[in-house]
N, C-alpha and C. Protein backbone atom coordinates (compact mmCIF):
# COMPACT_ATOMS: atom_id res chain seq x y z
N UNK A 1 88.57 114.48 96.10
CA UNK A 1 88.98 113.16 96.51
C UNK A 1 88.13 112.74 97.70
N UNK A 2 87.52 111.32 97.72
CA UNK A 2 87.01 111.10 99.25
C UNK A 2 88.21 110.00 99.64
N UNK A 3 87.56 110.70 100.81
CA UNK A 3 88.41 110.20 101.68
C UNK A 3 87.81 109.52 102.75
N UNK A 4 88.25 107.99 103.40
CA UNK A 4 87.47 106.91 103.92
C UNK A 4 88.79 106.20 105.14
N UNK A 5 88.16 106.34 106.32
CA UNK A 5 88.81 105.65 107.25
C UNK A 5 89.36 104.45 107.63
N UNK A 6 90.34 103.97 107.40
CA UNK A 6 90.82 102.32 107.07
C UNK A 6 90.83 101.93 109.21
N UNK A 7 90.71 101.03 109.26
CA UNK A 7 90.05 100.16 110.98
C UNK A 7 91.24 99.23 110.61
N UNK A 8 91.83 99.51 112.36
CA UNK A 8 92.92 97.76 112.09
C UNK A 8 92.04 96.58 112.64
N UNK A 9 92.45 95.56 112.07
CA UNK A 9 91.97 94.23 113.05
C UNK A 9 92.44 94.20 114.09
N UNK A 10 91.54 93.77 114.86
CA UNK A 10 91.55 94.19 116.08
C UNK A 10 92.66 93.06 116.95
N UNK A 11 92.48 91.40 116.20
CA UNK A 11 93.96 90.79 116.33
C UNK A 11 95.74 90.99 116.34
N UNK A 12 95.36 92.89 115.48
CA UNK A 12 97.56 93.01 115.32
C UNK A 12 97.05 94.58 115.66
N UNK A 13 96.78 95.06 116.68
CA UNK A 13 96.75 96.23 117.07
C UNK A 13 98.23 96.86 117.02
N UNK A 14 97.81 98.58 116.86
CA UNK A 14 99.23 99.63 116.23
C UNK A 14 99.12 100.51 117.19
N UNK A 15 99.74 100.80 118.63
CA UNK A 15 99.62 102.05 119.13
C UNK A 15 100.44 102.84 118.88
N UNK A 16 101.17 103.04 117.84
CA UNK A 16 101.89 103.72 117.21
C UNK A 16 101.01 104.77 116.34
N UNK A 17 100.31 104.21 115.69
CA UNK A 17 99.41 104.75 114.77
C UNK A 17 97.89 105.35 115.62
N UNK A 18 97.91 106.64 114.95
CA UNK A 18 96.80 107.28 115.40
C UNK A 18 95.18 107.25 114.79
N UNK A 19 95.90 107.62 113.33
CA UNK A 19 94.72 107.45 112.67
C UNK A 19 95.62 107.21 110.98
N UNK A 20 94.74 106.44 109.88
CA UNK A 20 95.18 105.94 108.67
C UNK A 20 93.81 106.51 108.10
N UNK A 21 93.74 107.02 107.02
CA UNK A 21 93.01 107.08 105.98
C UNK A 21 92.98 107.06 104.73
N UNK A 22 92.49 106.43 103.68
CA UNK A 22 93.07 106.53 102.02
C UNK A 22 91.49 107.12 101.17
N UNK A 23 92.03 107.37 100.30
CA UNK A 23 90.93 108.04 99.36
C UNK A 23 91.19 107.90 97.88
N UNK A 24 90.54 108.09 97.18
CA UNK A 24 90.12 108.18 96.25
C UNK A 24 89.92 109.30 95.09
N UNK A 25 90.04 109.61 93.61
CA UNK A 25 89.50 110.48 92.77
C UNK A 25 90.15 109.83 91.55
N UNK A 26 89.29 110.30 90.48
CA UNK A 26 89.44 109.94 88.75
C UNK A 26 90.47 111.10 88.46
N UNK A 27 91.48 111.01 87.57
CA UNK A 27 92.25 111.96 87.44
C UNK A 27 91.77 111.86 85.07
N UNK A 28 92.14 112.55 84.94
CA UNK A 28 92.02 112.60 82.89
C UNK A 28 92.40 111.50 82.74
N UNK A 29 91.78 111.18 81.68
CA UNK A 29 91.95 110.09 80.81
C UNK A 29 91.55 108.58 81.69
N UNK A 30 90.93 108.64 82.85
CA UNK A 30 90.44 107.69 83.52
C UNK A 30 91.71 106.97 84.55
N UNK A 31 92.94 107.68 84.85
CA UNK A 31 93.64 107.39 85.74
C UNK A 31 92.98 107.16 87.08
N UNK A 32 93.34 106.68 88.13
CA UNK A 32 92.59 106.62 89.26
C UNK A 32 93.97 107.01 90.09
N UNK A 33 93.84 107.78 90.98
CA UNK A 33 94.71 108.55 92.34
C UNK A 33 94.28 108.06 93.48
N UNK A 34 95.20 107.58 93.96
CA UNK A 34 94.53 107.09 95.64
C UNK A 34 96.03 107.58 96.45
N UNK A 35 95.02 107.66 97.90
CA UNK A 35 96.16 109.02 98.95
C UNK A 35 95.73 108.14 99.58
N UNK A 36 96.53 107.90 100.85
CA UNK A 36 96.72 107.29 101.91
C UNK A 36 97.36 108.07 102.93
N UNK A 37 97.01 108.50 104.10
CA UNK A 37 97.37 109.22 104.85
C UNK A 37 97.34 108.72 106.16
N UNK A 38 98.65 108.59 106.60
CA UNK A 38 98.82 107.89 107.92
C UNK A 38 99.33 109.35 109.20
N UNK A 39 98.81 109.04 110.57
CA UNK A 39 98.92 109.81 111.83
C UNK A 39 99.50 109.29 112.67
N UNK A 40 100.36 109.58 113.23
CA UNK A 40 101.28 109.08 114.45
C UNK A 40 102.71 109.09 114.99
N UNK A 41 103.31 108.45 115.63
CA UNK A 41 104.18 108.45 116.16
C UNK A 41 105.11 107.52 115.31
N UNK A 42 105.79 107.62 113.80
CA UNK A 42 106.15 107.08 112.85
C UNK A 42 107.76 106.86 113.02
N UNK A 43 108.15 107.25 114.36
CA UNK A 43 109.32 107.13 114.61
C UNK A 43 109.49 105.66 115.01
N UNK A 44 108.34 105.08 115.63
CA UNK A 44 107.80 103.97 115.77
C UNK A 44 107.85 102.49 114.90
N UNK A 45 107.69 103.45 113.88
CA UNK A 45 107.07 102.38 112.62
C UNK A 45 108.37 102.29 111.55
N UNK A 46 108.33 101.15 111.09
CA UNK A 46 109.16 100.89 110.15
C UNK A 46 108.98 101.56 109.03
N UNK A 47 109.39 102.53 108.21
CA UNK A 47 109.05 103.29 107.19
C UNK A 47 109.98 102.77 106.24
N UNK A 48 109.90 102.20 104.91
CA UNK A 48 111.04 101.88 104.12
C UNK A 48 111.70 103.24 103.29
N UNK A 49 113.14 102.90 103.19
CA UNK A 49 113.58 104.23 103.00
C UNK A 49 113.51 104.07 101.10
N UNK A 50 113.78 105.31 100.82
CA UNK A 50 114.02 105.73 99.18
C UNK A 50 114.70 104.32 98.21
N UNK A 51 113.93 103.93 97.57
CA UNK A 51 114.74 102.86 96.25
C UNK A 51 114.46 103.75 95.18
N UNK A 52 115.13 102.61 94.32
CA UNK A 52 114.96 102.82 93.00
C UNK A 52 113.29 102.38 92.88
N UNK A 53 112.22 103.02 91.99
CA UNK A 53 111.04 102.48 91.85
C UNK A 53 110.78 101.40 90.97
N UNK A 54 111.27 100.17 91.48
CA UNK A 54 111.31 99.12 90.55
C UNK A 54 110.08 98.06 90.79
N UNK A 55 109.27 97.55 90.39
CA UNK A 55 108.23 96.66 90.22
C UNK A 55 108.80 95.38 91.08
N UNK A 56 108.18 95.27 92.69
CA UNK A 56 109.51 94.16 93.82
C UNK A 56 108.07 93.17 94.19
N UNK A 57 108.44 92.08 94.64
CA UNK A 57 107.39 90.99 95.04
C UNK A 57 107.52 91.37 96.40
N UNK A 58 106.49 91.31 97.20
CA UNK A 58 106.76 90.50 98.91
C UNK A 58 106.59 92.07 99.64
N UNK A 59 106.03 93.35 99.01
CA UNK A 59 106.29 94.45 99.80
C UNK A 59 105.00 94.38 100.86
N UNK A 60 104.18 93.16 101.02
CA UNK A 60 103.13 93.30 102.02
C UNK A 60 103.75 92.96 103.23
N UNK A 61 104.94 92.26 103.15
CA UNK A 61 106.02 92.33 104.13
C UNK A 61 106.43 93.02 105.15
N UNK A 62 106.06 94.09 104.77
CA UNK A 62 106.44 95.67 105.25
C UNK A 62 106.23 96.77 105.57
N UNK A 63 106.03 97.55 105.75
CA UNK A 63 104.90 99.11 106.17
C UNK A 63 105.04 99.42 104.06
N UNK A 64 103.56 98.99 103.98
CA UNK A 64 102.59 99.13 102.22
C UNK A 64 101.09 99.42 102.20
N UNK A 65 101.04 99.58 101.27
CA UNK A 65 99.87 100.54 100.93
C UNK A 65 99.02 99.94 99.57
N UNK A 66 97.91 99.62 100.11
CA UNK A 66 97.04 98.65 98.66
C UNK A 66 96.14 99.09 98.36
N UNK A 67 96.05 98.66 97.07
CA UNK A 67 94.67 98.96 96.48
C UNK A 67 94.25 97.53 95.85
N UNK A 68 92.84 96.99 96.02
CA UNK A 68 92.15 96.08 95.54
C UNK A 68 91.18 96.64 94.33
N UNK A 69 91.16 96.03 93.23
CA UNK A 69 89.84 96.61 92.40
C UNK A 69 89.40 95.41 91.51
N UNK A 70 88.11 95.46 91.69
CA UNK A 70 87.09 94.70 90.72
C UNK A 70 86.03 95.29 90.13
N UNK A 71 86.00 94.30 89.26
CA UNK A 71 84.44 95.15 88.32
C UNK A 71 83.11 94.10 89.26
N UNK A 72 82.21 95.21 89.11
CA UNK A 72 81.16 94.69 90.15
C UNK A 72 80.46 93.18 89.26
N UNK A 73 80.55 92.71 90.25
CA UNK A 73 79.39 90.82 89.22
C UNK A 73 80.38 90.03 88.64
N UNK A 74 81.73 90.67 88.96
CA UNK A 74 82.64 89.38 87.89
C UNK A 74 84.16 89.28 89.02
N UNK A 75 84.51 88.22 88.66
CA UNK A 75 85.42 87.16 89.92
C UNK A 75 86.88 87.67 89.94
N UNK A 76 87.31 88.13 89.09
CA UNK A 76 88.39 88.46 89.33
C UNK A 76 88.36 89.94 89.49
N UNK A 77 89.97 90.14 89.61
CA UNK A 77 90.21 91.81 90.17
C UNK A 77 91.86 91.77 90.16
N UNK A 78 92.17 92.99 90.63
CA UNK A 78 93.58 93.66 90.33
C UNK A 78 94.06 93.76 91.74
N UNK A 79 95.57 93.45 92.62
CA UNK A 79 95.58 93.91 93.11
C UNK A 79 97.23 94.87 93.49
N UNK A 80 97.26 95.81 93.94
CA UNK A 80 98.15 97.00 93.60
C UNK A 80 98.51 97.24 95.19
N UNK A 81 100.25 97.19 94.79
CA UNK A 81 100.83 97.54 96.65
C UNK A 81 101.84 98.76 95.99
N UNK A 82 101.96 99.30 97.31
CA UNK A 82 102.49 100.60 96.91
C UNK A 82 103.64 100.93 97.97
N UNK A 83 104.73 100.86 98.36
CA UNK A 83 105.87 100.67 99.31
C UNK A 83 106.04 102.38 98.89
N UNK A 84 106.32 103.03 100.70
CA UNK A 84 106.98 104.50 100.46
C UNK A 84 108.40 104.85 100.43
N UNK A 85 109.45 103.17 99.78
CA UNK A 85 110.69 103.39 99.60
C UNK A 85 110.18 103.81 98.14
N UNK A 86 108.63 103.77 97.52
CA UNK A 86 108.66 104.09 96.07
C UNK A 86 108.86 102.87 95.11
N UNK A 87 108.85 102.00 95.61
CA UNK A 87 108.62 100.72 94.58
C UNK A 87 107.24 99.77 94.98
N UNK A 88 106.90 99.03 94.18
CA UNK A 88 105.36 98.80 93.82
C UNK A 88 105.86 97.11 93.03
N UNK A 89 104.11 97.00 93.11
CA UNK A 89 103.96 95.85 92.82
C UNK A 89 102.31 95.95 92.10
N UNK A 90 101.90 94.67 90.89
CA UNK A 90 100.52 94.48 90.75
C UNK A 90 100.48 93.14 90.48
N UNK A 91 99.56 92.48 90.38
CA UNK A 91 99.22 91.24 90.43
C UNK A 91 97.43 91.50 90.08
N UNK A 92 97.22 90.00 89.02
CA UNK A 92 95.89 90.32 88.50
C UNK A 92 95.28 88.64 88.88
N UNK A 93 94.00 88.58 89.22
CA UNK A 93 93.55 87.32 90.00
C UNK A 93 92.33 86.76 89.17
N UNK A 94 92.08 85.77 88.98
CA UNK A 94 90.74 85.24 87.61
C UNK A 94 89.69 85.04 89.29
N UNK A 95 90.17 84.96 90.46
CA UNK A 95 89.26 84.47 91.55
C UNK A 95 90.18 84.43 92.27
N UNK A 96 89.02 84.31 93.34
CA UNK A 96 89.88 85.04 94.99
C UNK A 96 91.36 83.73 95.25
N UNK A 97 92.42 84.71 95.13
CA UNK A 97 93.19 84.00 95.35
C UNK A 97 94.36 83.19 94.01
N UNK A 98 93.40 83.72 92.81
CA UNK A 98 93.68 82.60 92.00
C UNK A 98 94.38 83.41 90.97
N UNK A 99 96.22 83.40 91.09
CA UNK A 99 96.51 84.10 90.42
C UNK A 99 96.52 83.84 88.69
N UNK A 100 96.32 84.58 87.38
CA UNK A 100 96.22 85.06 86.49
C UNK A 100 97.71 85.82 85.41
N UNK A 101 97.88 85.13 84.68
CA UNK A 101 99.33 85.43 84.15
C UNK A 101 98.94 87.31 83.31
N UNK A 102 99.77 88.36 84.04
CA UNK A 102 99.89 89.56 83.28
C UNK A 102 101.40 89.54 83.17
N UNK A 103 101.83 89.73 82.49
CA UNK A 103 102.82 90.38 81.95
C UNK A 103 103.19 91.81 81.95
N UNK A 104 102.81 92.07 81.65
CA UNK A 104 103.22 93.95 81.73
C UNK A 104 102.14 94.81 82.21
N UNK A 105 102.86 95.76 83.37
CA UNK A 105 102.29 96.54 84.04
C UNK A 105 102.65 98.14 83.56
N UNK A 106 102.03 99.04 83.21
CA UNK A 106 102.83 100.55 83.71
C UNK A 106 102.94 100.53 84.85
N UNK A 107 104.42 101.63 85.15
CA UNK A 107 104.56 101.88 86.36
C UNK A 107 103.41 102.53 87.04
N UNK A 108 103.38 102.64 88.49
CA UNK A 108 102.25 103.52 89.00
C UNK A 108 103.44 104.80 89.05
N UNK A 109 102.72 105.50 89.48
CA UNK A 109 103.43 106.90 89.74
C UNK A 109 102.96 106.90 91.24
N UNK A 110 103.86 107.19 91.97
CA UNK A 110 104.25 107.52 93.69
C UNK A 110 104.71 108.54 94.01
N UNK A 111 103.97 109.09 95.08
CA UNK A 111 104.72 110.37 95.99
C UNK A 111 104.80 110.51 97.07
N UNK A 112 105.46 110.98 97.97
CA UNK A 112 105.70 110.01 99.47
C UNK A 112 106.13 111.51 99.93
N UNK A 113 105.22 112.04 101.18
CA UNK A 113 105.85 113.46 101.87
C UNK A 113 105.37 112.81 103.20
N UNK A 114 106.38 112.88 104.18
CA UNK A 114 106.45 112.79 105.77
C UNK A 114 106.95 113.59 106.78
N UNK A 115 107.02 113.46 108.04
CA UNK A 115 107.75 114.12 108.94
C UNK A 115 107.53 112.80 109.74
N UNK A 116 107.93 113.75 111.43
CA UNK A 116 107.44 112.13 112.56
C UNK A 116 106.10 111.82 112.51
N UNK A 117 105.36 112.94 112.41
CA UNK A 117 103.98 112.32 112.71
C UNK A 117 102.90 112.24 111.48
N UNK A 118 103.45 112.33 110.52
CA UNK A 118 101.96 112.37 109.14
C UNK A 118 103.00 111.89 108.17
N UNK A 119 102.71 111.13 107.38
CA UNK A 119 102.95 110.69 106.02
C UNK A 119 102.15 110.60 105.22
N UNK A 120 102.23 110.45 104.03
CA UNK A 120 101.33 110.94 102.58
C UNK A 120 101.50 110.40 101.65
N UNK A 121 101.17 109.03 100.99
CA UNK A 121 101.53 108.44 99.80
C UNK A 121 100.47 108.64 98.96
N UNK A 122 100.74 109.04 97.53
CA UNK A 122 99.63 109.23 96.62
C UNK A 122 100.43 108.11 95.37
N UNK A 123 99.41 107.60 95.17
CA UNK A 123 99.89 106.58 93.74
C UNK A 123 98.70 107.03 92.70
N UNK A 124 99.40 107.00 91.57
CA UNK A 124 98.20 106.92 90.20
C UNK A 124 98.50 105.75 89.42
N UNK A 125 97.46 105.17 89.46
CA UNK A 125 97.01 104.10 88.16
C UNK A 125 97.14 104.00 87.51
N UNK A 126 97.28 103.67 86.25
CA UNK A 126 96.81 103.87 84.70
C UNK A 126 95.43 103.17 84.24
N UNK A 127 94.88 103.75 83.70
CA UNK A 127 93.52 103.38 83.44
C UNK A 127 93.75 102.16 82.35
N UNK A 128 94.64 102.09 81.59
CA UNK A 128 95.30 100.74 81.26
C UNK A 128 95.45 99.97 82.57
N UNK A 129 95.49 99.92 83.82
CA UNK A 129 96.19 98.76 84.52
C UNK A 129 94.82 98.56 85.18
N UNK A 130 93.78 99.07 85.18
CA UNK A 130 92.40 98.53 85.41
C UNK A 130 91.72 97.53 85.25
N UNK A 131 90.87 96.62 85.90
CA UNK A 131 90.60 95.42 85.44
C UNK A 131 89.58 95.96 83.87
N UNK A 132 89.52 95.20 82.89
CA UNK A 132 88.96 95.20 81.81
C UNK A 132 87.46 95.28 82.45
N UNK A 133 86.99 96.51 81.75
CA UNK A 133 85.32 96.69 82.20
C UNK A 133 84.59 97.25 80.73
N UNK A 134 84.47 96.35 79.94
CA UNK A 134 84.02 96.77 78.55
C UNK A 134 82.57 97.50 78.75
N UNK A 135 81.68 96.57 79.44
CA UNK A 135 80.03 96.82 80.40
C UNK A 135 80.15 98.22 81.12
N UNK A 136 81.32 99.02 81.43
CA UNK A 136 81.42 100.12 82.00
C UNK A 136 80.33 100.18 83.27
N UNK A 137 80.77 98.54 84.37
CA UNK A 137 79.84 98.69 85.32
C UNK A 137 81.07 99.73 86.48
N UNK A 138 80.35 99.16 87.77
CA UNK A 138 81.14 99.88 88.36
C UNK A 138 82.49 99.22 88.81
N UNK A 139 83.62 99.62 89.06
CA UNK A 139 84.18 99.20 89.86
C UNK A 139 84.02 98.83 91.56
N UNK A 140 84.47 97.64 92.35
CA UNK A 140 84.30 97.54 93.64
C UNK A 140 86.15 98.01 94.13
N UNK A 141 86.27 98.82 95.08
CA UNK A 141 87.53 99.23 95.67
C UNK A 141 87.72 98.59 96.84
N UNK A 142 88.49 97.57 97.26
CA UNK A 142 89.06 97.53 98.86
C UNK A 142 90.56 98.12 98.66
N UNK A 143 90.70 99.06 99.74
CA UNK A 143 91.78 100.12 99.88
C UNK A 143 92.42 99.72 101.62
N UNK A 144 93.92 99.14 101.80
CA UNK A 144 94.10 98.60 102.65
C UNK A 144 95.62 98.84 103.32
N UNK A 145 96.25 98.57 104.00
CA UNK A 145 97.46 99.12 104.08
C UNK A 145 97.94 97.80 104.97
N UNK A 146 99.17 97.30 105.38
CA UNK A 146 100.17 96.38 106.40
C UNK A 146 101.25 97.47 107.17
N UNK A 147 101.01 97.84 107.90
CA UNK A 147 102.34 98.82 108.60
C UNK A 147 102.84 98.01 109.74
N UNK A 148 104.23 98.65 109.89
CA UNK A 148 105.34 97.29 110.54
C UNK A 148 105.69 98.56 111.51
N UNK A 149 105.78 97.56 112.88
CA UNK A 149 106.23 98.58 114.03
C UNK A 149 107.72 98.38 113.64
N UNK A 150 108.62 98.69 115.06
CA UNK A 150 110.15 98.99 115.13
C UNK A 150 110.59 97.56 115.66
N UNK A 151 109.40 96.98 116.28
CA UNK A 151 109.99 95.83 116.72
C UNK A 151 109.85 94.21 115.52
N UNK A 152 109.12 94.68 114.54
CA UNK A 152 108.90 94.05 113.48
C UNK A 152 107.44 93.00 114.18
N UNK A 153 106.30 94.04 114.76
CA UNK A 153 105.18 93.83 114.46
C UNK A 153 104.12 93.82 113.27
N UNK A 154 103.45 93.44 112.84
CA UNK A 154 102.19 94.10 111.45
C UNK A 154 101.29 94.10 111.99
N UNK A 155 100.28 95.48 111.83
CA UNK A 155 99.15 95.76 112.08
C UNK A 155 98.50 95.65 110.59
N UNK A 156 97.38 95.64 110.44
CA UNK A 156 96.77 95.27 108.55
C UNK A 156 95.11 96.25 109.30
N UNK A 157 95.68 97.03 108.00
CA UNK A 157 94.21 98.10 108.06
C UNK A 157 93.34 97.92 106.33
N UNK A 158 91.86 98.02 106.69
CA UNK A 158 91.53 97.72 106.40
C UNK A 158 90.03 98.79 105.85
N UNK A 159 89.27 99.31 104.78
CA UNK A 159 88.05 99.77 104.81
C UNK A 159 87.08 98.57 105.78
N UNK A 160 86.86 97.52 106.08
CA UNK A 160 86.09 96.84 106.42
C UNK A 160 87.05 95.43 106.58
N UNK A 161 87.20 94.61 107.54
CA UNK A 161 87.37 92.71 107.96
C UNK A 161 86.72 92.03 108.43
N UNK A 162 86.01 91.71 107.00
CA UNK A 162 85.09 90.72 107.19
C UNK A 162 84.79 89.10 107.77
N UNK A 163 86.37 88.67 107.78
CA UNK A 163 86.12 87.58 108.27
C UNK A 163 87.50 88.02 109.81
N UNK A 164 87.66 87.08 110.39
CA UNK A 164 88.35 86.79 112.14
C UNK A 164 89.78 87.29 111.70
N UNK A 165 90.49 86.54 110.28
CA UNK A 165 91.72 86.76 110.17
C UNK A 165 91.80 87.83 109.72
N UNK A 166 92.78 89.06 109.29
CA UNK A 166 93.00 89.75 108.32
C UNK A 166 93.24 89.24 107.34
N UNK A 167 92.37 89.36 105.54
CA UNK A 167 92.06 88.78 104.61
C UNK A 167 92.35 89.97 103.65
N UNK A 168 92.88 90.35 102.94
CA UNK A 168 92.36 91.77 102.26
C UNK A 168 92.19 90.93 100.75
N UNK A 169 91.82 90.14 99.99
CA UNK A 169 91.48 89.47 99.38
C UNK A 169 90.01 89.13 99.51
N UNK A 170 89.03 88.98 100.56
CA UNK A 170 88.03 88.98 100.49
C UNK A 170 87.06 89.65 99.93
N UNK A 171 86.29 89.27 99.32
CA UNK A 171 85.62 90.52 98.48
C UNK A 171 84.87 91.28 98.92
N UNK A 172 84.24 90.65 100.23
CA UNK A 172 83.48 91.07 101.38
C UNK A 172 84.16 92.80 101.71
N UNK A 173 85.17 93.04 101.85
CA UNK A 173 85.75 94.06 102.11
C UNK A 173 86.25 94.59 100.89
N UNK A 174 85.93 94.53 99.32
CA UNK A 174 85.85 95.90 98.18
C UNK A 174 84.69 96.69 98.64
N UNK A 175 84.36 97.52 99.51
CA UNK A 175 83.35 97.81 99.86
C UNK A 175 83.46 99.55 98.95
N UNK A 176 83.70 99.60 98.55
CA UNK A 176 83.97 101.36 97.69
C UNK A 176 83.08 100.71 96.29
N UNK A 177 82.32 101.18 95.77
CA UNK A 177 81.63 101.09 94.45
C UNK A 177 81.76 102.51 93.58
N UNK A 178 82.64 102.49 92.76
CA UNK A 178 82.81 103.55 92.12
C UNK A 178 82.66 103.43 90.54
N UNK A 179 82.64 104.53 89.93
CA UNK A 179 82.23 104.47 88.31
C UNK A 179 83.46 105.33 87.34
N UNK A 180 84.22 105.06 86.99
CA UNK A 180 85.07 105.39 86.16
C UNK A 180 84.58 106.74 85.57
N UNK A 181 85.12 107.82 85.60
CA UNK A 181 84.94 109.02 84.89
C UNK A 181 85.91 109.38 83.75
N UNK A 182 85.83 109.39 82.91
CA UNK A 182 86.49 109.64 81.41
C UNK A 182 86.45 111.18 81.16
N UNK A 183 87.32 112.02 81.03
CA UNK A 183 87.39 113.36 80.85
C UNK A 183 88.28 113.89 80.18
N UNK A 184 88.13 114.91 79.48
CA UNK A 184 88.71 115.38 78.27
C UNK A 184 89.96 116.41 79.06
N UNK A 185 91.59 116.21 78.93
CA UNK A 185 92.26 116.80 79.49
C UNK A 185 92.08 118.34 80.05
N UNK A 186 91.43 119.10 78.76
CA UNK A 186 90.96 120.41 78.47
C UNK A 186 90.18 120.64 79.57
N UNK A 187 89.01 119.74 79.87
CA UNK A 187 88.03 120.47 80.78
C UNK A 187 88.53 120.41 82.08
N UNK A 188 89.38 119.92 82.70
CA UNK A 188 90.01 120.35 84.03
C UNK A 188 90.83 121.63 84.23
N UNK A 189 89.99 121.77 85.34
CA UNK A 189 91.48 123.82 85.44
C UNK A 189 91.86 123.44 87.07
């Protein structure tokens, strides 16, 4: 898995938070796994507690966990929030901003291990919930997170913020270029 350092804007600073990082790896059958790993003083931070894992609108609201993905040269993209009460959200965009009617999502799969100071969310994809890449170019990744202090602050982390506001919609910041790996269940040990 790599693993890549998410930067807050420097406008909603977290001194709660030490350090955030999320990563990346292809799992069989072209699933995609992304880990997010947060450092700090989380006694701090608003952590949402255990739900039911139901598909909820509005979890950027809240201490969440995103994933952006596009296929490289073409306008739209996917984008995927991941709440560590374990419920989720996706939404699919024809252009920045411009939402796109999907209908049915698989669930992601979520796993959420903490104490006070480290938490650990891993979500998997379905290589069904990928933007359509028939050209098998690459994918572009922006990998991003919103965490909420105690006092109901948001800090918004980010691989890269490219423009003044926090944007995680900009495409400027899919800065991950990755290539889909397809693998036969068998050959993994």
């Amino acid at each position: 898995m790599t693993n890549n350092t998410l930067v807050c804007h420097p406008d909603k600073l977290c001194t709660a938070t030490e350090s955030l990082s999320a990563g990346f790896g292809w799992l069989p059958e072209g699933h995609l796994k992304l880990c997010y790993e947060l450092t700090g003083d989380l006694t701090q931070l608003r952590i949402p507690a255990p739900q039911s894992p139901d598909e909820t609108d509005g979890l950027w609201e809240y201490t969440c966990f995103e994933a952006f993905i596009a296929v490289e040269g073409e306008a739209g993209y996917h984008e995927f929030n991941f709440s560590p009460s374990g419920q989720w959200a996706a939404y699919a965009f024809s252009d920045y901003r411009v939402r796109s009617i999907r209908t049915t999502w698989q669930p992601p799969f979520i796993s959420l291990a903490n104490t006070n100071k480290h938490l650990l969310l891993e979500a998997v994809i379905s290589a069904a919930d990928l933007p359509q890449n028939i050209a098998g170019k690459p994918f572009q990744l922006g990998l991003t997170a919103v965490i909420e202090a105690t006092d109901g602050s948001r800090s918004y982390w980010a691989l890269r913020h490219p423009v003044t506001r926090p944007d995680f919609h900009h495409r400027a910041g899919f800065i991950l270029s990755i290539k889909q790996q397809l693998r036969n269940v068998h050959e993994i040990t």
